[in-house]
Protein backbone atom coordinates (compact mmCIF):
# COMPACT_ATOMS: atom_id res chain seq x y z
CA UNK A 1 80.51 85.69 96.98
CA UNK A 2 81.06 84.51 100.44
CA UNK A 3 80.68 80.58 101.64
CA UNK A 4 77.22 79.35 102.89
CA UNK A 5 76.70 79.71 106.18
CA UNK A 6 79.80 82.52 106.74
CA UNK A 7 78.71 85.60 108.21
CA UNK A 8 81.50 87.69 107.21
CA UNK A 9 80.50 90.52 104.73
CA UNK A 10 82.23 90.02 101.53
CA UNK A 11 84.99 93.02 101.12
CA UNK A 12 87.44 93.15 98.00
CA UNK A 13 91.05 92.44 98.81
CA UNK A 14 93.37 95.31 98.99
CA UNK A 15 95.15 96.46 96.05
CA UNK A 16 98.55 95.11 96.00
CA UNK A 17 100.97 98.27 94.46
CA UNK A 18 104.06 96.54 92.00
CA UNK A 19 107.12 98.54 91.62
CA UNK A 20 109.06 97.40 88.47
CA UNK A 21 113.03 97.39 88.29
CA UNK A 22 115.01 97.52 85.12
CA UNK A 23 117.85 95.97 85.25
CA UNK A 24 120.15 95.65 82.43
CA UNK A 25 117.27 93.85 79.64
CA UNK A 26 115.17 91.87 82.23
CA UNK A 27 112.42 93.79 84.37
CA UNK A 28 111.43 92.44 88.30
CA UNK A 29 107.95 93.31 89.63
CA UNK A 30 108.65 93.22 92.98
CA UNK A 31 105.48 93.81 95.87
CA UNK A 32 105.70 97.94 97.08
CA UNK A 33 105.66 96.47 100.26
CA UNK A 34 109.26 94.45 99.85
CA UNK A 35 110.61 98.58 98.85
CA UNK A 36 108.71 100.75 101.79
CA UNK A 37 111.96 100.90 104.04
CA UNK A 38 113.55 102.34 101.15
CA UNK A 39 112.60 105.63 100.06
CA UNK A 40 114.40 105.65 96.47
CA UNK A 41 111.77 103.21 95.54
CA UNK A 42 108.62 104.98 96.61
CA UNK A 43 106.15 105.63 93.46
CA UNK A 44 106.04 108.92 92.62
CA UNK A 45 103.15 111.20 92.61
CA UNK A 46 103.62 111.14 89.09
CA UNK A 47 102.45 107.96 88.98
CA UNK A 48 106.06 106.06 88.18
CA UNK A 49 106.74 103.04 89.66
CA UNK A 50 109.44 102.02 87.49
CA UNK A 51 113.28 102.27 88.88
CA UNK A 52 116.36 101.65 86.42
CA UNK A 53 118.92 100.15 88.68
CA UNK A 54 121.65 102.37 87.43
CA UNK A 55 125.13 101.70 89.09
CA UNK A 56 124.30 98.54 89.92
CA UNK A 57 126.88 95.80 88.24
CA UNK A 58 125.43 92.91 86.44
CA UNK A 59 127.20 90.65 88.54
CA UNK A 60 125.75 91.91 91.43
CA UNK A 61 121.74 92.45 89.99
CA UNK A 62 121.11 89.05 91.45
CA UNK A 63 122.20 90.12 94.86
CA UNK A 64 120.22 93.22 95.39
CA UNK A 65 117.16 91.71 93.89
CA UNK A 66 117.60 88.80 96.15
CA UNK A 67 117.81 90.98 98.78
CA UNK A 68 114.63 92.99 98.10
CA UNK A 69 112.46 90.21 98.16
CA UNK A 70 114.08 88.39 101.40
CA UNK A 71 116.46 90.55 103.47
CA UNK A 72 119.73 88.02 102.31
CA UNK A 73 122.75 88.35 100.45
CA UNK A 74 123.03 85.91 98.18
CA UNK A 75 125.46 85.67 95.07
CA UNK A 76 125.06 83.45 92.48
CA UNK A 77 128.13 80.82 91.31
CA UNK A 78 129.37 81.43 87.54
CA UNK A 79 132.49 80.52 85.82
CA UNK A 80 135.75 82.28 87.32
CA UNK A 81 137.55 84.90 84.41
CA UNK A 82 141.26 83.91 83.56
CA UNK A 83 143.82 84.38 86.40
CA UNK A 84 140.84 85.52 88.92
CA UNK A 85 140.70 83.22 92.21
CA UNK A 86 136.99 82.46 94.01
CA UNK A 87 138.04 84.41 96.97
CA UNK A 88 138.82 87.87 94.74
CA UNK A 89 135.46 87.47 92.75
CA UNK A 90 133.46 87.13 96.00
CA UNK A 91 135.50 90.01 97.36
CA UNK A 92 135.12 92.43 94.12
CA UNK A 93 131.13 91.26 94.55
CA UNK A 94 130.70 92.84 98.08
CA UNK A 95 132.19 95.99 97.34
CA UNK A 96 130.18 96.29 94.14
CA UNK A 97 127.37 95.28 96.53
CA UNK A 98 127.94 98.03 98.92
CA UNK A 99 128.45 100.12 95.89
CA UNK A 100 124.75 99.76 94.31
CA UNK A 101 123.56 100.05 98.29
CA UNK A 102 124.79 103.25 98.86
CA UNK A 103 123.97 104.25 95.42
CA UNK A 104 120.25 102.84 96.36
CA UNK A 105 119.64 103.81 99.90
CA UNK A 106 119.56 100.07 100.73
CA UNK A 107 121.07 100.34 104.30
CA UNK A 108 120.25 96.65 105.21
CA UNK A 109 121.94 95.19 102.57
CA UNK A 110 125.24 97.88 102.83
CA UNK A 111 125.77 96.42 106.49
CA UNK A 112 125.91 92.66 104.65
CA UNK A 113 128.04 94.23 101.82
CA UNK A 114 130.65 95.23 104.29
CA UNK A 115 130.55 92.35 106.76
CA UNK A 116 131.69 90.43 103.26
CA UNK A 117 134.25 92.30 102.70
CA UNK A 118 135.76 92.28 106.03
CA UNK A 119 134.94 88.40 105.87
CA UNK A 120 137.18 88.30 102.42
CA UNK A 121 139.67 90.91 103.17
CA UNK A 122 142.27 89.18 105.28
CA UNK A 123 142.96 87.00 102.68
CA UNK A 124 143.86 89.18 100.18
CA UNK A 125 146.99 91.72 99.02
CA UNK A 126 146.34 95.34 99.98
CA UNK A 127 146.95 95.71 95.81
CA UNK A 128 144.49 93.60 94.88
CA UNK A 129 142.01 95.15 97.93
CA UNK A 130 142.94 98.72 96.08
CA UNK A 131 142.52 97.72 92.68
CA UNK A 132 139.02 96.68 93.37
CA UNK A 133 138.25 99.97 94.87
CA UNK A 134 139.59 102.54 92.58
CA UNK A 135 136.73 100.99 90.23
CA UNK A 136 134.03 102.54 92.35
CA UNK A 137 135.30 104.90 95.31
CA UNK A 138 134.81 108.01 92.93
CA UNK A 139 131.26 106.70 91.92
CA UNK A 140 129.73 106.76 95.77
CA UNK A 141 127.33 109.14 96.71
CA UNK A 142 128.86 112.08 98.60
CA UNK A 143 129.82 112.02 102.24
CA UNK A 144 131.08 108.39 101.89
CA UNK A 145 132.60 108.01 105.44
CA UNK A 146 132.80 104.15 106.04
CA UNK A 147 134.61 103.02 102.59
CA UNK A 148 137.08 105.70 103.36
CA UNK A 149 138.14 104.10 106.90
CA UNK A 150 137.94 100.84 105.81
CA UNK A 151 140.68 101.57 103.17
CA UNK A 152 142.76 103.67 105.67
CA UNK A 153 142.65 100.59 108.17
CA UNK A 154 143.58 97.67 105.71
CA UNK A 155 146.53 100.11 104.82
CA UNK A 156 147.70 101.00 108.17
CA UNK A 157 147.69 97.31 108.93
CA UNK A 158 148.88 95.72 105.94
CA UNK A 159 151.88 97.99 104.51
CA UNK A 160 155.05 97.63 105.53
CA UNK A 161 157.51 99.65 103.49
CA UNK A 162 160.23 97.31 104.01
CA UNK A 163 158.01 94.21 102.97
CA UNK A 164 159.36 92.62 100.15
CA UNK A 165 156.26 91.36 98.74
CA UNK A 166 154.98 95.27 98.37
CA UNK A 167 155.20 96.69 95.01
CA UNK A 168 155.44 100.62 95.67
CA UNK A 169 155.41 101.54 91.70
CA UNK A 170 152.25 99.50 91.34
CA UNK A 171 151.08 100.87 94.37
CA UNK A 172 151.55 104.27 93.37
CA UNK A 173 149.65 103.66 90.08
CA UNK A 174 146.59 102.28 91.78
CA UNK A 175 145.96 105.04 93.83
CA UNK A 176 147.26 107.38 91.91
CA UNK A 177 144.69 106.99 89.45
CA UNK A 178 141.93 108.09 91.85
CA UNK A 179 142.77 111.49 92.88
CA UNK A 180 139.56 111.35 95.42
CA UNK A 181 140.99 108.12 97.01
CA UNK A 182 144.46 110.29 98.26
CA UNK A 183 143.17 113.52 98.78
CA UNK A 184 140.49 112.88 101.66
C-alpha cells in the first residue's frame, strides 16, 4: 500500500537470490549479487545455490567470506601454535588464501593473497617459505603460472650455496617431497 498523497504505483521489490556456502559445520547466506563476478558461484540451472568451500583451510574461511561480502582481506587474530612466530602464521595464511582463490576463481582476492605474501616474505627463511608451499603447490588448479615464479624468484635471490645458515639436507627434503614443485 503506498503513502497518502504518493503517486507512485505500488510495485513489489525485486527478489533478492541467496547463495549458501558450507564451510566446514557453519553455512553463510551471502546476497547472489556479492558472487556475480565469480562464475563458480553462479546457481545452477538445476536450481543449486549451495557451494561447499572445498580446499579452503579453516583458518582462512574467515578471509574469503570476508572478502565476498566487502572486497577486503581480513584475517582474524587467534592464539599462535607452539614454536610458530606471528609473522609465519600470517605468511602460511596468504598462501592458503591464494590457495582457496585459485581453487575458487576469486581473482580479486588472489591479487591481495599475493601482495601478502610478498609483504611477509622478506622476512622469512627460504625453508620456512618452502615448507609452507609444498602443503599446497600440488593442490592448485592446473596451469598455475604465478606461484611457480614466485618460488623460482625467492630462490634465485635468497640461496647462496656457501651460506652458512642454509641447510641443503633439509632443503633437499622439502622439495623433494613435491615432485611437481622440481620438475616444472
Amino acid at each position: 500500500m503506498g503513502f497518502p498523497g504518493d503517486p507512485s504505483p505500488l510495485r513489489s521489490l525485486p527478489k533478492l537470490t541467496i547463495i549458501g556456502l558450507r564451510h566446514r559445520s557453519k553455512r553463510y547466506d551471502i546476497p547472489a549479487h556479492f558472487l556475480r563476478n565469480y562464475p563458480k558461484f553462479a546457481p545452477s540451472r538445476l536450481g543449486i545455490s549451495t557451494f561447499i568451500l572445498s580446499h579452503v583451510d579453516e583458518d582462512v574461511g574467515h578471509t574469503v567470506i570476508h572478502f565476498l561480502y566487502t572486497g577486503g582481506y581480513e584475517t582474524v587474530s587467534s592464539p599462535l601454535g607452539g614454536g610458530t612466530s606471528d609473522l609465519a602464521r600470517e605468511y602460511n595464511r596468504s598462501v592458503l588464501v591464494y590457495h582457496a582463490s585459485r581453487v575458487w576463481g576469486l581473482t580479486d582476492l588472489e591479487v591481495l593473497a599475493q601482495q601478502k605474501m610478498q609483504h611477509f616474505d622478506d622476512e622469512l627463511p627460504i625453508i620456512e617459505i618452502l615448507r609452507v608451499m609444498r602443503g599446497v603447490f600440488s593442490s592448485l588448479p592446473a596451469g598455475e603460472t604465478w606461484l611457480l615464479g614466485y618460488i623460482q624468484e625467492k630462490l634465485q635471490r635468497q640461496l647462496r650455496p656457501n651460506d652458512p645458515g642454509l641447510d641443503l639436507g633439509e632443503f633437499y627434503d622439502i622439495i623433494g617431497q613435491d615432485h611437481n614443485l622440481i620438475m616444472r
